[in-house]
C-alpha atoms as a PDB file:
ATOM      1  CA  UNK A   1     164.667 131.481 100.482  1.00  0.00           C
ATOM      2  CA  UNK A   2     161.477 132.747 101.467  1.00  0.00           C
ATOM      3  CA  UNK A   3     160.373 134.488 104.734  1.00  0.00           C
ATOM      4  CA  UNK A   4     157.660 135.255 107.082  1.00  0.00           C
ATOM      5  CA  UNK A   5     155.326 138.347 106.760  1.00  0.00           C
ATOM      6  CA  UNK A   6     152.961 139.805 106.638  1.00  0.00           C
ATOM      7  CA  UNK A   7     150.566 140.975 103.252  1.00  0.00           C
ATOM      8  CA  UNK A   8     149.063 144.137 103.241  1.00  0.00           C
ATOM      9  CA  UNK A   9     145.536 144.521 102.057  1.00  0.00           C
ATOM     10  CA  UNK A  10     147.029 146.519  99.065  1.00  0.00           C
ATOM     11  CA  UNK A  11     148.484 143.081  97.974  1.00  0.00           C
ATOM     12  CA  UNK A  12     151.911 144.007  98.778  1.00  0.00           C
ATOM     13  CA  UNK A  13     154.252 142.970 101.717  1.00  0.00           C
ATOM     14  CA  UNK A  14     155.480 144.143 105.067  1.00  0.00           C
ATOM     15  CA  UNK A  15     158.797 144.546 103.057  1.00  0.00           C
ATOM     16  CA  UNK A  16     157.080 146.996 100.720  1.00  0.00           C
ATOM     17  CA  UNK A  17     156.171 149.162 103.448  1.00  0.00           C
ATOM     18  CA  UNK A  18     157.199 152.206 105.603  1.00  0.00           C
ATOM     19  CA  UNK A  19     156.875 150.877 108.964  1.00  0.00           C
ATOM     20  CA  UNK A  20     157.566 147.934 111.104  1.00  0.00           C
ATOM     21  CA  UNK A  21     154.257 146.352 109.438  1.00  0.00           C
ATOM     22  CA  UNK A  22     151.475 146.971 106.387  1.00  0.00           C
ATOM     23  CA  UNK A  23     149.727 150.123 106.557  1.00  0.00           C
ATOM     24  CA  UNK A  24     152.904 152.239 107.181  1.00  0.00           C
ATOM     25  CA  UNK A  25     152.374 153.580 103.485  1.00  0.00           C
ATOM     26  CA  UNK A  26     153.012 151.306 100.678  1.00  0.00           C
ATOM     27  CA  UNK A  27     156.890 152.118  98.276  1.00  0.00           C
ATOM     28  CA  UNK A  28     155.871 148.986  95.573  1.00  0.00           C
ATOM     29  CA  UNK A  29     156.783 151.294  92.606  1.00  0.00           C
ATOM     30  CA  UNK A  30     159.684 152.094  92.628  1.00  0.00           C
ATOM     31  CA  UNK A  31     159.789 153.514  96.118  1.00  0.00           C
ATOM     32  CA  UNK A  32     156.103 155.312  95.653  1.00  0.00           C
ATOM     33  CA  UNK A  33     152.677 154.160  96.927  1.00  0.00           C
ATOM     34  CA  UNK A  34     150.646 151.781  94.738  1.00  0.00           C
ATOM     35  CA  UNK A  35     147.427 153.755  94.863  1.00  0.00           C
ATOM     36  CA  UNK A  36     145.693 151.019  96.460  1.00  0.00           C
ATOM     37  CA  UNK A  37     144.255 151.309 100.039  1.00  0.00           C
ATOM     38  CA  UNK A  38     146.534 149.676 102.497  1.00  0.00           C
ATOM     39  CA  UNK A  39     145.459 148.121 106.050  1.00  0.00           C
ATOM     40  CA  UNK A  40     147.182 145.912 108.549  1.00  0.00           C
ATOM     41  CA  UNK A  41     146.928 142.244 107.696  1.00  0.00           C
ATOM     42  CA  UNK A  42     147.133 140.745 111.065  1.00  0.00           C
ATOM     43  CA  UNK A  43     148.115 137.080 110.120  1.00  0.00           C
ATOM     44  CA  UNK A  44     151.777 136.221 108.625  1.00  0.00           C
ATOM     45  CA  UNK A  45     152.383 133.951 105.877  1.00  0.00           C
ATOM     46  CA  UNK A  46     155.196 132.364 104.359  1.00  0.00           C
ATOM     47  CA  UNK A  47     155.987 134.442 101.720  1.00  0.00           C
ATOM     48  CA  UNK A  48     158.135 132.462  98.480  1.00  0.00           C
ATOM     49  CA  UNK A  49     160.809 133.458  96.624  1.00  0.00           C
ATOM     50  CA  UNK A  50     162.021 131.892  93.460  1.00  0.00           C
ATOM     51  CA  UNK A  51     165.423 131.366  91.744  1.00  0.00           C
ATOM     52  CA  UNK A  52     166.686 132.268  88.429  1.00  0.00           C
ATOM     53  CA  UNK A  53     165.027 129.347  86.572  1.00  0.00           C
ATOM     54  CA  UNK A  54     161.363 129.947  88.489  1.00  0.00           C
ATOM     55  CA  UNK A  55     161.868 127.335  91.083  1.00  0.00           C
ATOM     56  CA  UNK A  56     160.914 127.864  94.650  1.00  0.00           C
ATOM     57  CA  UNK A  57     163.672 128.240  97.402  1.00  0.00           C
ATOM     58  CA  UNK A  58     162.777 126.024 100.719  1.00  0.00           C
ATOM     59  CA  UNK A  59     164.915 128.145 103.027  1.00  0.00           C
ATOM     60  CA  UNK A  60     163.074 130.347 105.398  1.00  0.00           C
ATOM     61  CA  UNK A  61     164.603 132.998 107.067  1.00  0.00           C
ATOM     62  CA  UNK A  62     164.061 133.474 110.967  1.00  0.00           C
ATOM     63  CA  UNK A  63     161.885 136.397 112.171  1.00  0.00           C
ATOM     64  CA  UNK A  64     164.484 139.248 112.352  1.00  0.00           C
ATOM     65  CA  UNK A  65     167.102 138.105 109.724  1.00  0.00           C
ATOM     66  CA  UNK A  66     168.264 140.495 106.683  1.00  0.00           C
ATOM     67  CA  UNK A  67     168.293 139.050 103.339  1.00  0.00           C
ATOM     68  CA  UNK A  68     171.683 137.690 102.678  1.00  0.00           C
ATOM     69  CA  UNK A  69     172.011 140.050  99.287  1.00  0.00           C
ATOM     70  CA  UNK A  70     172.217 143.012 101.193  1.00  0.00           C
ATOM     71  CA  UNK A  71     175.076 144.670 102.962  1.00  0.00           C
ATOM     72  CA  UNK A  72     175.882 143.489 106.580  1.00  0.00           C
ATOM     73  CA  UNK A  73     174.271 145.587 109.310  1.00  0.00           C
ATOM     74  CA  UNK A  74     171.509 146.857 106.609  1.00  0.00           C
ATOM     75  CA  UNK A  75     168.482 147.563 109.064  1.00  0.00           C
ATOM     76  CA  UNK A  76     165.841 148.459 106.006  1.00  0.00           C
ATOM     77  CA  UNK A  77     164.906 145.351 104.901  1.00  0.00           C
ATOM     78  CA  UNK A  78     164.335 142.591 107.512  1.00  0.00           C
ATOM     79  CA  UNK A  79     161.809 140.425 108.438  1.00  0.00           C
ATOM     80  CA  UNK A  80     159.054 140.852 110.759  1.00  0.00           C
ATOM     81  CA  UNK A  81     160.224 139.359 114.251  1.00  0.00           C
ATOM     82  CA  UNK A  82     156.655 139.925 115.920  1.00  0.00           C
ATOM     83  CA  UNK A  83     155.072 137.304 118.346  1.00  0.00           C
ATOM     84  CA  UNK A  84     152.995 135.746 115.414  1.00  0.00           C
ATOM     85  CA  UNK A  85     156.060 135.969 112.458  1.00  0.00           C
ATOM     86  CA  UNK A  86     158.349 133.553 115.089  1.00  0.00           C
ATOM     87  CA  UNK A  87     154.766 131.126 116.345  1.00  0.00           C
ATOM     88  CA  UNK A  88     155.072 130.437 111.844  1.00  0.00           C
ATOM     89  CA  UNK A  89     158.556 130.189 111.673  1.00  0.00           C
ATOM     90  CA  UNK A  90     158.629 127.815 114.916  1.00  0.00           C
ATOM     91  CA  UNK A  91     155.829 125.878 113.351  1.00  0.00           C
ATOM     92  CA  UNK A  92     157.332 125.507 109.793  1.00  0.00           C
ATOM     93  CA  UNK A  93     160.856 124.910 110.960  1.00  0.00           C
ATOM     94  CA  UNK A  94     159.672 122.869 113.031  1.00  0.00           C
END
């Protein structure tokens, strides 16, 4: 699957961040910041995710969504559901 977000200027995404969005403080090592200056990245993207064997997954999950490995009801990871996040995901459902 992959899903909409956005990409901090630190490199790292929303999901990587304390916060609804980038610049909330970055967790990409192991739940500590990166040491790399983050900032709000104001345009989402359709961020990939791979399987096992490298391949790309075409699913996208829908602004808002938790990532079906997680428990039900988890509310830390989910995708950004802001006015831009659901314009991409209306656009590349289509």
């Amino acid at each position: 699957m992959a899903y909409i977000g956005h990409r901090c200027t630190c490199g790292h995404s929303d999901l990587q961040h304390r916060g609804a969005q980038t610049g909330g403080g970055c967790t990409a090592r192991a739940g500590h910041p990166c040491q790399k200056p983050c900032g709000p990245a104001p345009e989402p993207q359709v961020i990939p995710t791979f399987n096992l064997h490298g391949r790309p997954v075409e699913r996208v999950l829908a602004p808002g969504a938790g990532f079906p490995t997680l428990q039900k009801g988890s509310s830390y990871l989910r995708t950004c559901d802001c006015e831009a996040c659901t314009a991409l995901y209306a656009e590349v459902a289509g």
